[in-house]
Structures are given as structure tokens and as C-alpha cells.
PDB file of N, CA and C in Angstrom:
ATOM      1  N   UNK A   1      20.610 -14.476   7.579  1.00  0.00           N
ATOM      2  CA  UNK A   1      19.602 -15.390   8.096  1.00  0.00           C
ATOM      3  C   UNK A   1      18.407 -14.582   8.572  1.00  0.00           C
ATOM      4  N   UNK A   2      17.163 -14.969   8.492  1.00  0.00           N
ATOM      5  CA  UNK A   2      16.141 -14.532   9.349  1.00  0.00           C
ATOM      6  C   UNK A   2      16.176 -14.455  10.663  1.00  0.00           C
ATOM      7  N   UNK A   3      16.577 -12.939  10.819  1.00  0.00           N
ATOM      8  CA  UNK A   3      16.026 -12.795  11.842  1.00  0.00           C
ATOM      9  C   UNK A   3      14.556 -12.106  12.832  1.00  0.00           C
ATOM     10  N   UNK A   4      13.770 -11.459  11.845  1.00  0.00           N
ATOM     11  CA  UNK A   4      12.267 -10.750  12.486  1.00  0.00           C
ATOM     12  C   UNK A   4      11.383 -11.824  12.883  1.00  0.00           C
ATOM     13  N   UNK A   5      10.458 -12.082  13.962  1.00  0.00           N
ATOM     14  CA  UNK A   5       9.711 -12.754  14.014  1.00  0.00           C
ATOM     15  C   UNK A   5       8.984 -13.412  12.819  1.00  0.00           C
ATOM     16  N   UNK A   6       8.119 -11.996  12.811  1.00  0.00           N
ATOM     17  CA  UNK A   6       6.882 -12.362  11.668  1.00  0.00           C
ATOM     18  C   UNK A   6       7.827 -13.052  10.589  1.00  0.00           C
ATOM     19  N   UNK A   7       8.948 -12.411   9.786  1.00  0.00           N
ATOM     20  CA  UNK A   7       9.528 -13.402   8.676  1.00  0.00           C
ATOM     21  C   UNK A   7       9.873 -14.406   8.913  1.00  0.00           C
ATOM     22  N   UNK A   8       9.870 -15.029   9.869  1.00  0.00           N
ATOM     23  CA  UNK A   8       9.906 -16.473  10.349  1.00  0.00           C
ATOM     24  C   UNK A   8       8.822 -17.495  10.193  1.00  0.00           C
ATOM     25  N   UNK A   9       8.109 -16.879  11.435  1.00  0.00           N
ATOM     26  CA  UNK A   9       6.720 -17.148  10.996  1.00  0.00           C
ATOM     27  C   UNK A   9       6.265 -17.420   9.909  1.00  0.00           C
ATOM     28  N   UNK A  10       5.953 -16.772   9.035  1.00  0.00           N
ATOM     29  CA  UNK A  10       5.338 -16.572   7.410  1.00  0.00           C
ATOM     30  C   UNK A  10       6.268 -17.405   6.800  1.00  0.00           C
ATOM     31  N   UNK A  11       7.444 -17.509   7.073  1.00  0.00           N
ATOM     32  CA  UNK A  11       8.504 -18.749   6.205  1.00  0.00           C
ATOM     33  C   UNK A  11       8.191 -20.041   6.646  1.00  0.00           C
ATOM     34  N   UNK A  12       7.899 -20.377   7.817  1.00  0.00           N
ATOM     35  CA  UNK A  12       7.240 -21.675   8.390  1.00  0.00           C
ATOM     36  C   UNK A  12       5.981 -22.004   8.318  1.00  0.00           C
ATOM     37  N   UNK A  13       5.166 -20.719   7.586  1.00  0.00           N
ATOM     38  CA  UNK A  13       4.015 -21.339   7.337  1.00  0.00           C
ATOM     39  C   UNK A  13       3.885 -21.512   6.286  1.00  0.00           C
ATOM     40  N   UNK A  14       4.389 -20.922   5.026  1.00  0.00           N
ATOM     41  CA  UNK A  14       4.152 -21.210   3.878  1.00  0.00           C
ATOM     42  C   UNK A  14       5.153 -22.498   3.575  1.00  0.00           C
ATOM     43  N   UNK A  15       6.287 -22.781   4.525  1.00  0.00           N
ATOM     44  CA  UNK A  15       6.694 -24.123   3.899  1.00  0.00           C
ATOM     45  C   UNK A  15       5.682 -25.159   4.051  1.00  0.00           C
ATOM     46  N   UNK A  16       5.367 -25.133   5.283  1.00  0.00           N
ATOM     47  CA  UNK A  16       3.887 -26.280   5.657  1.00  0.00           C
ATOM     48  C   UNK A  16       3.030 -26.362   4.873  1.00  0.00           C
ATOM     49  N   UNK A  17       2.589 -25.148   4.069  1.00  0.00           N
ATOM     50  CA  UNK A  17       1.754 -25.105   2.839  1.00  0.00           C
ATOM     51  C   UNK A  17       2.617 -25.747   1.250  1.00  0.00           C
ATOM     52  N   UNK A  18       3.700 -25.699   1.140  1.00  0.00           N
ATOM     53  CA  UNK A  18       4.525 -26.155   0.559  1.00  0.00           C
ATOM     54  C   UNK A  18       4.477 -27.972   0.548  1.00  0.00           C
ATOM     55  N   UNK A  19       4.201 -28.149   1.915  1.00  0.00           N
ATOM     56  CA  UNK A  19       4.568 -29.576   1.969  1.00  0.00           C
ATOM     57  C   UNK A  19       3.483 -30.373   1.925  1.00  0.00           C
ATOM     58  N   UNK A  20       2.338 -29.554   2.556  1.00  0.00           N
ATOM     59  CA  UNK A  20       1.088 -30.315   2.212  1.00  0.00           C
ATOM     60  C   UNK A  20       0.912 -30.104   0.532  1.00  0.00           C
ATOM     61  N   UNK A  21       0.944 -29.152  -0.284  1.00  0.00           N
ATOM     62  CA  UNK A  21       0.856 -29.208  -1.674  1.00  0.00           C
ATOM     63  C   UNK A  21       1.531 -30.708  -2.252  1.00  0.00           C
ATOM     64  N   UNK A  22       2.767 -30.926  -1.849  1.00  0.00           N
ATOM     65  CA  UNK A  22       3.421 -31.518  -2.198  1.00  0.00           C
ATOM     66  C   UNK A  22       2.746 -32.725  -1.642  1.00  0.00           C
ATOM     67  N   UNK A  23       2.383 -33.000  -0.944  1.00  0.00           N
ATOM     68  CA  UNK A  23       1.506 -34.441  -0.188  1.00  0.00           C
ATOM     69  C   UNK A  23       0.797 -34.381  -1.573  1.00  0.00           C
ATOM     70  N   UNK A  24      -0.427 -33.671  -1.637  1.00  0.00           N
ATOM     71  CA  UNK A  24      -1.591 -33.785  -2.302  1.00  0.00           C
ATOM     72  C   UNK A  24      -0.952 -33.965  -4.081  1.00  0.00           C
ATOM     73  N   UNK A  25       0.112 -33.340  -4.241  1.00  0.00           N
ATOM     74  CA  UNK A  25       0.306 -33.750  -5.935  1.00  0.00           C
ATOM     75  C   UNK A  25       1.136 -34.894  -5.972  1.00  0.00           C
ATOM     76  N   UNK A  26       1.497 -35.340  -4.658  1.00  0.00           N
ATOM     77  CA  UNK A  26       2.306 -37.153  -4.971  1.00  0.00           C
ATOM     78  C   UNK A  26       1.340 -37.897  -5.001  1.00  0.00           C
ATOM     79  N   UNK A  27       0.249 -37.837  -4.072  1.00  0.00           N
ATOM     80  CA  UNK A  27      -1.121 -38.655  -3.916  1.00  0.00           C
ATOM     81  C   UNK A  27      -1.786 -38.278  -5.532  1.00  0.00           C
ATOM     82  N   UNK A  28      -2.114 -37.725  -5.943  1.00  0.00           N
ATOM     83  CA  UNK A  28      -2.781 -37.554  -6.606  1.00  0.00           C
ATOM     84  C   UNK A  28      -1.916 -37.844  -8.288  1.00  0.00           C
ATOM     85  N   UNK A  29      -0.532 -37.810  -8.241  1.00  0.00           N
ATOM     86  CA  UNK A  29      -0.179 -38.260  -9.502  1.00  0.00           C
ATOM     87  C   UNK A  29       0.141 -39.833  -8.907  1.00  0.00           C
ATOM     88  N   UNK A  30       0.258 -40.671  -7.948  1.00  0.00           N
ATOM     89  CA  UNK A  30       0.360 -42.118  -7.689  1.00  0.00           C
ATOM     90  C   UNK A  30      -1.081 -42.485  -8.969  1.00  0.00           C
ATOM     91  N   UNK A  31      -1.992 -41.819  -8.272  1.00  0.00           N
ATOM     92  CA  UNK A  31      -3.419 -42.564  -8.876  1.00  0.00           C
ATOM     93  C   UNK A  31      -3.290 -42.023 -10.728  1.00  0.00           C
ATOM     94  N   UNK A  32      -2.784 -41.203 -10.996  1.00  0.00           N
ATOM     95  CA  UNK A  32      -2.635 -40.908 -11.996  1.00  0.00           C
ATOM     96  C   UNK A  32      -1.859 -41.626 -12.816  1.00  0.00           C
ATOM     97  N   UNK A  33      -0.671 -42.364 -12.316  1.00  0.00           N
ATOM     98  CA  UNK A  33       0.664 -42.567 -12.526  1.00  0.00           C
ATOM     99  C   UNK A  33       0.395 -43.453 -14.077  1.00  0.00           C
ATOM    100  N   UNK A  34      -0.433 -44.641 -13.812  1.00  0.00           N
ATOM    101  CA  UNK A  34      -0.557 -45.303 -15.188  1.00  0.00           C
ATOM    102  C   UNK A  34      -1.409 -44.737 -16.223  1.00  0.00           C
ATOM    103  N   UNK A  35      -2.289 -43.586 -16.078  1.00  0.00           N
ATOM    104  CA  UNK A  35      -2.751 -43.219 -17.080  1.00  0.00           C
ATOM    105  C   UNK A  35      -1.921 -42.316 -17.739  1.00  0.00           C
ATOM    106  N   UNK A  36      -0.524 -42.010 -17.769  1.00  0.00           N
ATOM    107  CA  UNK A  36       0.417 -41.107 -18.690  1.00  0.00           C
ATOM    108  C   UNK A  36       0.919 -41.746 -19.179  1.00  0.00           C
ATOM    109  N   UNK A  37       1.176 -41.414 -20.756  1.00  0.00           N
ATOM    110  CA  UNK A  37       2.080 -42.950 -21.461  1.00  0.00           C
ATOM    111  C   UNK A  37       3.376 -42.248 -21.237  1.00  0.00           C
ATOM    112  N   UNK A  38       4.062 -43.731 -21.859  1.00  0.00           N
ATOM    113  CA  UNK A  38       5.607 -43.720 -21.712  1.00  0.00           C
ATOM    114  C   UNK A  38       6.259 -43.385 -20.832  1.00  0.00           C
ATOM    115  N   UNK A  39       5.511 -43.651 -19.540  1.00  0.00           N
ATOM    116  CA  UNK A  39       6.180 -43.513 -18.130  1.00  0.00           C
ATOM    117  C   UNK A  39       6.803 -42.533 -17.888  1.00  0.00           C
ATOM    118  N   UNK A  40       6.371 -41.071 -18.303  1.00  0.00           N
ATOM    119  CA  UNK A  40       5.976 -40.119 -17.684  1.00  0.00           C
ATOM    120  C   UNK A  40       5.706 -39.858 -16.621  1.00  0.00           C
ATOM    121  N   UNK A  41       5.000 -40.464 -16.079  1.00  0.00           N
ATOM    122  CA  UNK A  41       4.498 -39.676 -14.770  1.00  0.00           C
ATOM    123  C   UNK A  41       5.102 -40.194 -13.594  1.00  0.00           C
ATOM    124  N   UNK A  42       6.200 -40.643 -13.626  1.00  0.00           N
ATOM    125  CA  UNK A  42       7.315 -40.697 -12.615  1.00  0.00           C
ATOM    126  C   UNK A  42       8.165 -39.132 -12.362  1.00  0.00           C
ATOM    127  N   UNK A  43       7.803 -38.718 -13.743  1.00  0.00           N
ATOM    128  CA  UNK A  43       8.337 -36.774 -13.460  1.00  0.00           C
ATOM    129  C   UNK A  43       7.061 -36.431 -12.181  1.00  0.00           C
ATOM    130  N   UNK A  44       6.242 -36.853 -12.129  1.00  0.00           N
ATOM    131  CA  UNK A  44       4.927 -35.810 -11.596  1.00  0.00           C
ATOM    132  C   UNK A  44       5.095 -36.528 -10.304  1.00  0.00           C
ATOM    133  N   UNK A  45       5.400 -37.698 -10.212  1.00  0.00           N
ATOM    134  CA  UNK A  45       5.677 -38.505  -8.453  1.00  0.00           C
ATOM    135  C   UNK A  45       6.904 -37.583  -7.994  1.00  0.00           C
ATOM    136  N   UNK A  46       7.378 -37.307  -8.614  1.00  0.00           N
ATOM    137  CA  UNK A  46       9.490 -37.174  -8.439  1.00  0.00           C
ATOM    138  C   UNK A  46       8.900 -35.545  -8.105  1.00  0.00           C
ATOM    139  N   UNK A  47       8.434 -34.437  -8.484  1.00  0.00           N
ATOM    140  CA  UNK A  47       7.905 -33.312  -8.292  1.00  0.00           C
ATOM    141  C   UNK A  47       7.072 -33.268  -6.977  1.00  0.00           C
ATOM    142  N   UNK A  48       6.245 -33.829  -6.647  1.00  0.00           N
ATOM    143  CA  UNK A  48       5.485 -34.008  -5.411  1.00  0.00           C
ATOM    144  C   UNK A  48       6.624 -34.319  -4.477  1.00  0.00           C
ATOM    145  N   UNK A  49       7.128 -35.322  -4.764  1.00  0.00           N
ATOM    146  CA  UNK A  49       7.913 -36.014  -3.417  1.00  0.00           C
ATOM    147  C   UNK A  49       9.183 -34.793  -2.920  1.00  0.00           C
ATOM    148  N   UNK A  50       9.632 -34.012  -4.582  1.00  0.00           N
ATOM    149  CA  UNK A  50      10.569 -33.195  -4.081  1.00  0.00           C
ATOM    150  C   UNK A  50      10.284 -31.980  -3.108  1.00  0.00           C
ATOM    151  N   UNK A  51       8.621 -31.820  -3.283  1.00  0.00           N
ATOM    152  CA  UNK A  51       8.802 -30.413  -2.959  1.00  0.00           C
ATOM    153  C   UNK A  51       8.279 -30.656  -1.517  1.00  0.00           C
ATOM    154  N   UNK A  52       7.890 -32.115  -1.518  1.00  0.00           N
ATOM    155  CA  UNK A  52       7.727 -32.644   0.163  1.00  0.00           C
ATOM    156  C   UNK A  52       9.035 -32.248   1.319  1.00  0.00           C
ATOM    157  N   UNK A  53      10.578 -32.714   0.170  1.00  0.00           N
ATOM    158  CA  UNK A  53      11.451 -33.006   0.762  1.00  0.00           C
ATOM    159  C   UNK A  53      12.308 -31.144   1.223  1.00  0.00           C
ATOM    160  N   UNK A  54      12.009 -30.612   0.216  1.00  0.00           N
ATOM    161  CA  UNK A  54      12.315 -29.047   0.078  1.00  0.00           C
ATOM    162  C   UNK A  54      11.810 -28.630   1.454  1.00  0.00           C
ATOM    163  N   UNK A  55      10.176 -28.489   1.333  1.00  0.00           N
ATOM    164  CA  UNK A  55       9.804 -28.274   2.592  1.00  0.00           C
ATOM    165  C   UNK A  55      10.313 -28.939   3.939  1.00  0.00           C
ATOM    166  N   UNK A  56      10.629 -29.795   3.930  1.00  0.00           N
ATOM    167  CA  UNK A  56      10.729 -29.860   5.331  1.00  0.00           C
ATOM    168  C   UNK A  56      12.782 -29.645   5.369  1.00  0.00           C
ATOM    169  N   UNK A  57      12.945 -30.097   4.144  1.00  0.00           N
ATOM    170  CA  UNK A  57      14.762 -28.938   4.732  1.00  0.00           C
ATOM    171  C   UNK A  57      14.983 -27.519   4.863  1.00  0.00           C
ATOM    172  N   UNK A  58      13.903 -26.553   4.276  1.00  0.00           N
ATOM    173  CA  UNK A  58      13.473 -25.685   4.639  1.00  0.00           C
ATOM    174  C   UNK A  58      13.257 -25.228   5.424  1.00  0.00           C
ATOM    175  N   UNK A  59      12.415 -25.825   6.515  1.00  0.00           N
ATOM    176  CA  UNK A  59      12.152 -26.151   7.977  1.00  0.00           C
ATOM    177  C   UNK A  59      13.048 -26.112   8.800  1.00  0.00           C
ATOM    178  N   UNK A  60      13.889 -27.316   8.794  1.00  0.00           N
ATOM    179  CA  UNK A  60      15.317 -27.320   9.052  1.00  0.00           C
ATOM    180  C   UNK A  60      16.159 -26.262   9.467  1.00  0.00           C
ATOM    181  N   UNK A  61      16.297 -25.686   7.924  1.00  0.00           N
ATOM    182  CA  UNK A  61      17.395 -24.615   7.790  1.00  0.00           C
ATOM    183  C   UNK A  61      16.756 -23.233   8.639  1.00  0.00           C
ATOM    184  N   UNK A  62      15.818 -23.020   8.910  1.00  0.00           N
ATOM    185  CA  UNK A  62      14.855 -22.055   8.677  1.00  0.00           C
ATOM    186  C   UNK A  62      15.325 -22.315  10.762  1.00  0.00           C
ATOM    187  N   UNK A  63      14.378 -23.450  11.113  1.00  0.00           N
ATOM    188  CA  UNK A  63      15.189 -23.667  12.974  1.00  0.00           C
ATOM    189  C   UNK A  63      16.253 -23.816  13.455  1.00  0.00           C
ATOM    190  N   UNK A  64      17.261 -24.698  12.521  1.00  0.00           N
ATOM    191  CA  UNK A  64      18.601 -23.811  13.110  1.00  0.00           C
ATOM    192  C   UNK A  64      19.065 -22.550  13.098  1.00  0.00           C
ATOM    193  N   UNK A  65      18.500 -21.741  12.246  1.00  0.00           N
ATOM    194  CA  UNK A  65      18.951 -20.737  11.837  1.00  0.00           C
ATOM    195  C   UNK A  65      18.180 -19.454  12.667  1.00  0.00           C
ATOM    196  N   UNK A  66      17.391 -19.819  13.564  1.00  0.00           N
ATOM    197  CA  UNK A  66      16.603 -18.851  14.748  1.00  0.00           C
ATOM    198  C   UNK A  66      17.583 -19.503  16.116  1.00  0.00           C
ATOM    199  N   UNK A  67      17.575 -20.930  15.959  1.00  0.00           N
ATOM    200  CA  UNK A  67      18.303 -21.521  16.985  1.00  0.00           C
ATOM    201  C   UNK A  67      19.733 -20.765  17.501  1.00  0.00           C
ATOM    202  N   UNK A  68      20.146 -20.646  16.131  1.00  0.00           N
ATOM    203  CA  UNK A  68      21.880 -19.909  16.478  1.00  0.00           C
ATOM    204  C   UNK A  68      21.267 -18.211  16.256  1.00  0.00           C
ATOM    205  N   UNK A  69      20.794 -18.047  16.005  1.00  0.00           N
ATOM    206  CA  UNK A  69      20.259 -16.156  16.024  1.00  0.00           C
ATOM    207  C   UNK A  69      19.990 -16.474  17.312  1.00  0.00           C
ATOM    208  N   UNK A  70      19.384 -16.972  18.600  1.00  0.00           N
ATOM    209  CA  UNK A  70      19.115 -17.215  19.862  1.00  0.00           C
ATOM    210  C   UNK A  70      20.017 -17.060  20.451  1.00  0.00           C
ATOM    211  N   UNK A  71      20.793 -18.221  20.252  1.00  0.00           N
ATOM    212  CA  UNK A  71      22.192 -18.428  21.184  1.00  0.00           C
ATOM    213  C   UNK A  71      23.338 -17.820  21.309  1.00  0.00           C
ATOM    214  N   UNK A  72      23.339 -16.717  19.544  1.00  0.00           N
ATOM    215  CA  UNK A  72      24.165 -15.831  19.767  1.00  0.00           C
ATOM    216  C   UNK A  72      23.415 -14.355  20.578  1.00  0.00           C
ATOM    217  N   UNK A  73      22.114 -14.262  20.483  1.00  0.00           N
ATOM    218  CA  UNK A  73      21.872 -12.629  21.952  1.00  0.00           C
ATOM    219  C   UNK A  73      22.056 -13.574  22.767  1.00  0.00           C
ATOM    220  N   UNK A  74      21.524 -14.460  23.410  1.00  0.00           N
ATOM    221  CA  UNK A  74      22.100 -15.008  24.633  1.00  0.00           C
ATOM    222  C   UNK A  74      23.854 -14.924  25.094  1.00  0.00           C
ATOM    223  N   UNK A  75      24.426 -14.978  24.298  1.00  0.00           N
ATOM    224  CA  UNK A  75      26.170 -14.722  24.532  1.00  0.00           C
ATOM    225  C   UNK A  75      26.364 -13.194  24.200  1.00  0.00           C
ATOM    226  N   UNK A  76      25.444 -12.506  23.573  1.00  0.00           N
ATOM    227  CA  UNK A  76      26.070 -11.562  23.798  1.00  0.00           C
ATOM    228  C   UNK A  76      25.582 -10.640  24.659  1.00  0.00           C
ATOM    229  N   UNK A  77      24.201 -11.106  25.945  1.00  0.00           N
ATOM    230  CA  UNK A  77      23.672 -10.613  26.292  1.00  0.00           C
ATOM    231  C   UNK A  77      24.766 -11.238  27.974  1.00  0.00           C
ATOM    232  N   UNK A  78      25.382 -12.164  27.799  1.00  0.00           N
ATOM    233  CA  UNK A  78      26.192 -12.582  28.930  1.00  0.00           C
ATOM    234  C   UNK A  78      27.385 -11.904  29.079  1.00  0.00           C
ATOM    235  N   UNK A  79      28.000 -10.815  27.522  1.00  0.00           N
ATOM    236  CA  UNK A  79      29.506 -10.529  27.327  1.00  0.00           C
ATOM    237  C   UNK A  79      29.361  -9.328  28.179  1.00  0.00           C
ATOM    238  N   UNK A  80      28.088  -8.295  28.126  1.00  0.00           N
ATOM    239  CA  UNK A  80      27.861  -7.432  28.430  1.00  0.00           C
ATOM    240  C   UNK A  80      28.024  -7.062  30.094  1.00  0.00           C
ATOM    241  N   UNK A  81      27.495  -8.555  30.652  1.00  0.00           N
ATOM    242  CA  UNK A  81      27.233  -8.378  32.156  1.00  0.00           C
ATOM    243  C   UNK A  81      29.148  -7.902  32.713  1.00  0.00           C
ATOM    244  N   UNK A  82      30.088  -8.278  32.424  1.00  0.00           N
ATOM    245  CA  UNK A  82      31.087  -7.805  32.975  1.00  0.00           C
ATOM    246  C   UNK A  82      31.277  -6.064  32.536  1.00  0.00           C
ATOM    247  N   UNK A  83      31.020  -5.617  31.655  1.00  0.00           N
ATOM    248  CA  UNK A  83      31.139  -4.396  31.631  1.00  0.00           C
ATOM    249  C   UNK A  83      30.694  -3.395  32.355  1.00  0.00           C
ATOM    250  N   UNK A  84      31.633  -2.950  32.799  1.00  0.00           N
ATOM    251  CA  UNK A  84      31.156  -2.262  34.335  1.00  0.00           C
ATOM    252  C   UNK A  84      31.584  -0.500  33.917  1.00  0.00           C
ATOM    253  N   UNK A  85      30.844   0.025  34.857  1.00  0.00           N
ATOM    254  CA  UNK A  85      30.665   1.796  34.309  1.00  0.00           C
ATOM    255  C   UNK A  85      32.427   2.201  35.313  1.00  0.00           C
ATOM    256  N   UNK A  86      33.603   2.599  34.952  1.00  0.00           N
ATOM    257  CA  UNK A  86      34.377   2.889  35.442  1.00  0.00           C
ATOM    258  C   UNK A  86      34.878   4.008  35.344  1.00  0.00           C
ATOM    259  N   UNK A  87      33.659   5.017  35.635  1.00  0.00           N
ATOM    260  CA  UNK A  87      33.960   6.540  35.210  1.00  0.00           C
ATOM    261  C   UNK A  87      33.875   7.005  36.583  1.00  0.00           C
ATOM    262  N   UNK A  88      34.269   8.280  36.777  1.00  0.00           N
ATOM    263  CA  UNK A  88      34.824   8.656  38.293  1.00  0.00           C
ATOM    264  C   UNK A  88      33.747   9.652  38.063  1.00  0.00           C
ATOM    265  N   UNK A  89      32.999   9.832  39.214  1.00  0.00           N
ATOM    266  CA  UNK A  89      31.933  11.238  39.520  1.00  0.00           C
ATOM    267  C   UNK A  89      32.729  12.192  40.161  1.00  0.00           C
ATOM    268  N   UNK A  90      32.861  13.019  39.607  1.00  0.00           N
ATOM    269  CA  UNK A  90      32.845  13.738  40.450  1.00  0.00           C
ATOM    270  C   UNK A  90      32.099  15.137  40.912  1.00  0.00           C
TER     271      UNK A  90
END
């Protein structure tokens, strides 16, 4: 899973860019839709809408997946606190 900032980052922004693409080629093959014969251009709606839907499970996968990279240093930043230095000075 991702864990570096920046590759996070840059994965959440290019899905957003992903999803607005995908806005703009569903909008734009709707208006298109009857000028392709033989009903075609239900491929070009079905392409827009998918890569709408990609992006944002992307998203998804992308925040749980920092969510539990979180929660596991948090537990293992709690396992640590009992470990205690039990070496003798002398």
C-alpha cells in the first residue's frame, strides 16, 4: 500500500483529474450520443461514466489504505510505550 506522503498526494490528485476527465467525456458524448450510428455511442457514455466510477474507488482504496497505514504506527507506537530499559548500570 502507499505509504510516502507525496505518493499519496499525486495519487489523489491525478484521480481527481481522472474523474473530472471522465465528467467532461460523459457530458460531452451525452450531446454526441445521437449523432453515432447504430448506437454506438453508448460505448463512449459507458467509458466516461466508468472512469468517473474508477476514480472515485480509487479514492476509496487509496483513504483506507493511509487510514490503516495510520492506525497501524499509532499501535505500534503504543506497543513500544511498555518497553522499558532493564539493563543494570553499573
Amino acid at each position: 500500500m502507499i505509504n510516502d506522503k507525496w505518493e499519496t498526494g499525486f495519487a489523489l490528485i491525478t484521480n481527481f483529474v481522472f474523474i473530472i476527465f471522465g465528467a467532461i467525456w460523459t457530458i460531452a458524448s451525452i450531446y454526441m450520443y445521437s449523432d453515432i450510428p447504430f448506437g454506438l455511442g453508448i460505448i463512449f457514455v459507458a467509458i466516461g461514466a466508468g472512469s468517473i466510477i474508477l476514480g472515485i474507488v480509487k479514492i476509496f482504496i487509496i483513504a483506507l489504505g493511509s487510514l490503516k497505514t495510520y492506525r497501524s504506527s499509532l499501535k505500534a507506537k503504543n506497543k513500544e510505550d511498555w518497553i522499558k530499559d532493564e539493563t543494570q548500570d553499573n
